[in-house]
N, C-alpha and C. Protein backbone atom coordinates (compact mmCIF):
# COMPACT_ATOMS: atom_id res chain seq x y z
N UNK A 1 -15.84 22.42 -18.97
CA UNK A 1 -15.52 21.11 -19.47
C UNK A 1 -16.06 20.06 -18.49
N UNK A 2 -17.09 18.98 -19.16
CA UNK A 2 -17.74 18.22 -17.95
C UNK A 2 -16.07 17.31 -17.86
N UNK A 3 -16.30 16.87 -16.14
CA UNK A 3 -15.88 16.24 -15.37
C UNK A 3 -16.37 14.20 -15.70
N UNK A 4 -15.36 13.29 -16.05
CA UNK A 4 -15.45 12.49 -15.82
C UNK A 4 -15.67 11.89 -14.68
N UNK A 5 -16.90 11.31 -14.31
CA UNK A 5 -16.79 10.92 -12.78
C UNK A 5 -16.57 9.27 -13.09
N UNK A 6 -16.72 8.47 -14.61
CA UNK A 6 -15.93 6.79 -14.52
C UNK A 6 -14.83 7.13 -14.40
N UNK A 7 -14.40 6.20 -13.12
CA UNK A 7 -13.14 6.08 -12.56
C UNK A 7 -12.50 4.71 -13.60
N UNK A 8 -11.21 4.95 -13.69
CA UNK A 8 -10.51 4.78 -14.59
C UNK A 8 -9.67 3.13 -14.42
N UNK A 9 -10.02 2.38 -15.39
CA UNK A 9 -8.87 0.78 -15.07
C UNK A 9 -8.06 0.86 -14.61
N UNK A 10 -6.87 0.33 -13.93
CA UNK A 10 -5.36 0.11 -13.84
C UNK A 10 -5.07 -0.81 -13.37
N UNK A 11 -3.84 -1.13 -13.93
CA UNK A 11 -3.26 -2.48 -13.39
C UNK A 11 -2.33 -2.48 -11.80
N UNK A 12 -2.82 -2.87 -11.01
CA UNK A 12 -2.26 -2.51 -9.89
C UNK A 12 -1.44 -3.85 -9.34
N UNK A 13 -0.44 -3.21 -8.61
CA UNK A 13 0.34 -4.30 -7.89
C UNK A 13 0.75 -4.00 -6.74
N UNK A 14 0.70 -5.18 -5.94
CA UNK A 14 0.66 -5.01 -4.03
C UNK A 14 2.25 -5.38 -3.29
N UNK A 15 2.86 -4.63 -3.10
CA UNK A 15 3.64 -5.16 -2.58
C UNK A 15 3.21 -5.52 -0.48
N UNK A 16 3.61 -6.91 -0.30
CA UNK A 16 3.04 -6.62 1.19
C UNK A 16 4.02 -7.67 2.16
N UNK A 17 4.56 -6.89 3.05
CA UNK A 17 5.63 -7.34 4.50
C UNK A 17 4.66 -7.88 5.28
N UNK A 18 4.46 -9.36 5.77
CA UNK A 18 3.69 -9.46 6.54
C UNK A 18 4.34 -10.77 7.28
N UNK A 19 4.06 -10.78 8.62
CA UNK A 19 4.25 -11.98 9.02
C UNK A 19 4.27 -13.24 9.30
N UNK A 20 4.91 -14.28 9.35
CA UNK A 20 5.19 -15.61 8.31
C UNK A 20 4.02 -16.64 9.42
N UNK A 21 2.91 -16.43 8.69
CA UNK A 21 1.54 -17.25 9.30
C UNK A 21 1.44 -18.33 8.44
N UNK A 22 0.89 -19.46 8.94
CA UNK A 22 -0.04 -19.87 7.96
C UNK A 22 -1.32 -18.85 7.50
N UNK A 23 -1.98 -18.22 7.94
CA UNK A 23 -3.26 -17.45 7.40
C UNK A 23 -3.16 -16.77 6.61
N UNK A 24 -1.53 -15.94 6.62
CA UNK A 24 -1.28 -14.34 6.23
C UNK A 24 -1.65 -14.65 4.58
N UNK A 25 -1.52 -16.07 4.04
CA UNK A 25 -1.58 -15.59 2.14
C UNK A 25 -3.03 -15.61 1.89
N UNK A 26 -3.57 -16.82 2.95
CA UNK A 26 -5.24 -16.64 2.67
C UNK A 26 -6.15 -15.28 3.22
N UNK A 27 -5.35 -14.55 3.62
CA UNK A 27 -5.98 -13.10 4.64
C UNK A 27 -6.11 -12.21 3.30
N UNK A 28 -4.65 -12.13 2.82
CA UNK A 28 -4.71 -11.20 2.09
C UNK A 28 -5.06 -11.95 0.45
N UNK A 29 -5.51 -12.73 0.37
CA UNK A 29 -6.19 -12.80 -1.02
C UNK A 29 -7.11 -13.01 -0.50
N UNK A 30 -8.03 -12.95 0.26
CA UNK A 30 -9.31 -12.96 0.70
C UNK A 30 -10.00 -11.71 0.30
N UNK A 31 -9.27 -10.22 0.49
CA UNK A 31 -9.63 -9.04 0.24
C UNK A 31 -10.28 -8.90 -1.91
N UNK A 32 -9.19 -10.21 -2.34
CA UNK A 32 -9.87 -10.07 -3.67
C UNK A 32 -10.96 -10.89 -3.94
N UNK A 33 -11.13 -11.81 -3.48
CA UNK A 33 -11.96 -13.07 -3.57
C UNK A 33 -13.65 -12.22 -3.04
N UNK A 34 -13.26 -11.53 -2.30
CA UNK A 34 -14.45 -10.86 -1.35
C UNK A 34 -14.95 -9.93 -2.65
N UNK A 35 -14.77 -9.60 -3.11
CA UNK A 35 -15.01 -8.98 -4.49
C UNK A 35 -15.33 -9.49 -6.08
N UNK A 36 -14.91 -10.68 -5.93
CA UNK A 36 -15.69 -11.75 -7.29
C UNK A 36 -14.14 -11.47 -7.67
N UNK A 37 -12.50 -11.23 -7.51
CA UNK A 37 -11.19 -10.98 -8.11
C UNK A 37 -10.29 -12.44 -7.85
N UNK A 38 -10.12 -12.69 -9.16
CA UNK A 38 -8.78 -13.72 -8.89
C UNK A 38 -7.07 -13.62 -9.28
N UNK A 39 -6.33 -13.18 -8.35
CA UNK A 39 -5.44 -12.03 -9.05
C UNK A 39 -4.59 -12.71 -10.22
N UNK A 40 -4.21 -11.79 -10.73
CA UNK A 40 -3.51 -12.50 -11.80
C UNK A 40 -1.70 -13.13 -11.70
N UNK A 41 -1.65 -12.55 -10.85
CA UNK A 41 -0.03 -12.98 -10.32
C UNK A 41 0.12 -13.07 -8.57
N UNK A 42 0.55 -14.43 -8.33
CA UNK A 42 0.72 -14.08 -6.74
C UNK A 42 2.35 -14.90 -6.85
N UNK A 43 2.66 -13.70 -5.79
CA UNK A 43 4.15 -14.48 -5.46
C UNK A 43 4.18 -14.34 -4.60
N UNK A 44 5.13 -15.19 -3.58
CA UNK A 44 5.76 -15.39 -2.03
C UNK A 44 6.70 -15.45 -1.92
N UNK A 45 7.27 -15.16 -1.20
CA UNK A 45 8.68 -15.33 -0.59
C UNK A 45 8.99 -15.32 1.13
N UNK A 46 9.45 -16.72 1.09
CA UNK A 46 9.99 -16.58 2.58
C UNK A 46 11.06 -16.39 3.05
N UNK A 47 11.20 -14.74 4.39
CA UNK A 47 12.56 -14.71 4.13
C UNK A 47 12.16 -15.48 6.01
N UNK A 48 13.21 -15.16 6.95
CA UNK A 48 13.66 -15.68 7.86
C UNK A 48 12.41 -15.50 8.66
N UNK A 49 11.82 -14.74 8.85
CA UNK A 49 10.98 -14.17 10.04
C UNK A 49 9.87 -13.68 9.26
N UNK A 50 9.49 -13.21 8.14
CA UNK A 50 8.42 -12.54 7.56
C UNK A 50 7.95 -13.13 6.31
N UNK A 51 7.07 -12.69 5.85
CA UNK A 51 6.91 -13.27 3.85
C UNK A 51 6.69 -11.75 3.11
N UNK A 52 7.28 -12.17 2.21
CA UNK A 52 7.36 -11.07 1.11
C UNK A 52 5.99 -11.20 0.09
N UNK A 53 5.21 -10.71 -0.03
CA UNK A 53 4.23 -10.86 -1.08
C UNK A 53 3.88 -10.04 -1.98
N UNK A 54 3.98 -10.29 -3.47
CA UNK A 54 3.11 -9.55 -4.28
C UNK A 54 2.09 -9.60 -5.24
N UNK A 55 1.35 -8.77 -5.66
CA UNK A 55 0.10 -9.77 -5.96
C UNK A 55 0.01 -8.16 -7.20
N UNK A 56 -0.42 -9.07 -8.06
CA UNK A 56 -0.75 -8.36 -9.29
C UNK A 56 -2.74 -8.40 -10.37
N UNK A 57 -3.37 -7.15 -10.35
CA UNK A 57 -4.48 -7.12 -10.20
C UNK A 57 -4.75 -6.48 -11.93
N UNK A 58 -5.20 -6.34 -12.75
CA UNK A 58 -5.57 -6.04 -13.92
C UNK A 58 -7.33 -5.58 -13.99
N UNK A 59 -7.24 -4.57 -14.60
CA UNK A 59 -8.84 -4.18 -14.44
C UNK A 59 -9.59 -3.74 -13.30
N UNK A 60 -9.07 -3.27 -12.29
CA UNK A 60 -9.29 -2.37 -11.15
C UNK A 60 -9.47 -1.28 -10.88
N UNK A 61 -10.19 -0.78 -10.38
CA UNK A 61 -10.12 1.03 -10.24
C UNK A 61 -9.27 1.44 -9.28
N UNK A 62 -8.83 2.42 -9.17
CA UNK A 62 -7.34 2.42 -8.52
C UNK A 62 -8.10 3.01 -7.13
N UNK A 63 -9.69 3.61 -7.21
CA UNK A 63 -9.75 3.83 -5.75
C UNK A 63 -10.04 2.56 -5.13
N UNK A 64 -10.77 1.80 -5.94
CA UNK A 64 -10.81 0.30 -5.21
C UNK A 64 -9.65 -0.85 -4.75
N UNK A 65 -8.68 -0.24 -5.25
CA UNK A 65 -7.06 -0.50 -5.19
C UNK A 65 -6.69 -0.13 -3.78
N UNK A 66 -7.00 1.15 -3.64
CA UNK A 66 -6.69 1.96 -2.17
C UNK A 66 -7.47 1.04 -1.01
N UNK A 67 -8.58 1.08 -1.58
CA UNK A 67 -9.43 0.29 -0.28
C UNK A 67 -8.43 -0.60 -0.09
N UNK A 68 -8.52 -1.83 -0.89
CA UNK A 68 -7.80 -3.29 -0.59
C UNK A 68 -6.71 -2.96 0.15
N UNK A 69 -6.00 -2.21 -0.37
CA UNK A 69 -4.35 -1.63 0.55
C UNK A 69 -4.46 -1.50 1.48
N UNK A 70 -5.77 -0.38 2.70
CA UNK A 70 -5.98 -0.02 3.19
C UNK A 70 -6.49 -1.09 4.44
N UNK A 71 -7.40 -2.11 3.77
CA UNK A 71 -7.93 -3.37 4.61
C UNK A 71 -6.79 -4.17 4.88
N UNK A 72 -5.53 -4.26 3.63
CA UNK A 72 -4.50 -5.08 4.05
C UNK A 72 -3.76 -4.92 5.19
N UNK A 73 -3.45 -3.30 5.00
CA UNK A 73 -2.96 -2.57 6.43
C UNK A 73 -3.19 -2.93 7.92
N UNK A 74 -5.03 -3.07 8.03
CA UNK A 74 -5.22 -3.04 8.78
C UNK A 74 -5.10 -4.41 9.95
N UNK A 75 -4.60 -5.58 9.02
CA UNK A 75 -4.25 -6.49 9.54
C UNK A 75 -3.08 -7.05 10.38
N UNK A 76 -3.35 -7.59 11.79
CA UNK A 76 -2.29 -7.48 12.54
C UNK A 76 -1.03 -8.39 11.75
N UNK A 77 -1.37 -9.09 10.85
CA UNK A 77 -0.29 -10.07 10.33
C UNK A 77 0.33 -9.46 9.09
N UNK A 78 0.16 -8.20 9.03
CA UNK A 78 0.60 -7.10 8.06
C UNK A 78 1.38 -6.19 8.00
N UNK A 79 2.91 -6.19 8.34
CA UNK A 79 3.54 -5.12 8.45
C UNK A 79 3.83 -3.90 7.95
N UNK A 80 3.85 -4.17 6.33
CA UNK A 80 3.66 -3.29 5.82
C UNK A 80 3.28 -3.00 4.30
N UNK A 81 2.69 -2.44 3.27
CA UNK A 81 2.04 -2.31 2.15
C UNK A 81 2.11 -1.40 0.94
N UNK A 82 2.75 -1.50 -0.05
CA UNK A 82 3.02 -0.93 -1.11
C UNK A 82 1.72 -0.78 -2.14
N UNK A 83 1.55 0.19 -2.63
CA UNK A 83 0.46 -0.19 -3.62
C UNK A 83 1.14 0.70 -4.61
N UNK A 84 1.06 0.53 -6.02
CA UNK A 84 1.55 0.99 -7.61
C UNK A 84 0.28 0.65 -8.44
N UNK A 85 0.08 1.92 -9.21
CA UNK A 85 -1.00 1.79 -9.77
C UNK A 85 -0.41 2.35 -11.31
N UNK A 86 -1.03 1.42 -12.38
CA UNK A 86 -0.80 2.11 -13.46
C UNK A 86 -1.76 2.15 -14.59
N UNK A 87 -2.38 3.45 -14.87
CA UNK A 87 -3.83 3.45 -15.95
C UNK A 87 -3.30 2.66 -17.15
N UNK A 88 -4.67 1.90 -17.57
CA UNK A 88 -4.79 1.19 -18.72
C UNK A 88 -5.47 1.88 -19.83
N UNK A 89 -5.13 2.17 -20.68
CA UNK A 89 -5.21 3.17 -21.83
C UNK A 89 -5.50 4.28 -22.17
């Protein structure tokens, strides 16, 4: 049985702990922008010491999902990173 190698849509969503910068919302939507992506949902939340962010992506490949997660990670103003992926049809 041949092997699909098109990798597959999904709607992905970021959950991300990061620390309460001015830079930290332009850091991490930079990772979509760097890609021609304008996400479709961004939220913030400030709690005392950190920001809560999540960011919602439609039409993504979920390994290109991983990357972004992965670059988000790697940022010192990034504590920590959720990624949920769910195929589109």
């Amino acid at each position: 049985m041949p092997v699909d190698t098109k990798q597959r849509e999904c709607s992905a969503t970021f959950r991300v702990e990061a620390r309460k910068d001015p830079a930290t919302l332009v850091r991490i939507l930079n990772h979509f922008a760097q890609i021609g992506l304008v996400p479709d949902r961004v939220v913030v939340v400030q709690a005392l010491d950190h920001l809560i962010l999540e960011v919602a992506q439609q039409g993504l490949e979920e390994k290109r999902g991983q990357i972004i997660a992965e670059k988000m990670r790697s940022s010192v103003l990034v504590l920590s990173v959720e990624a949920a992926f769910r195929r589109v049809g």
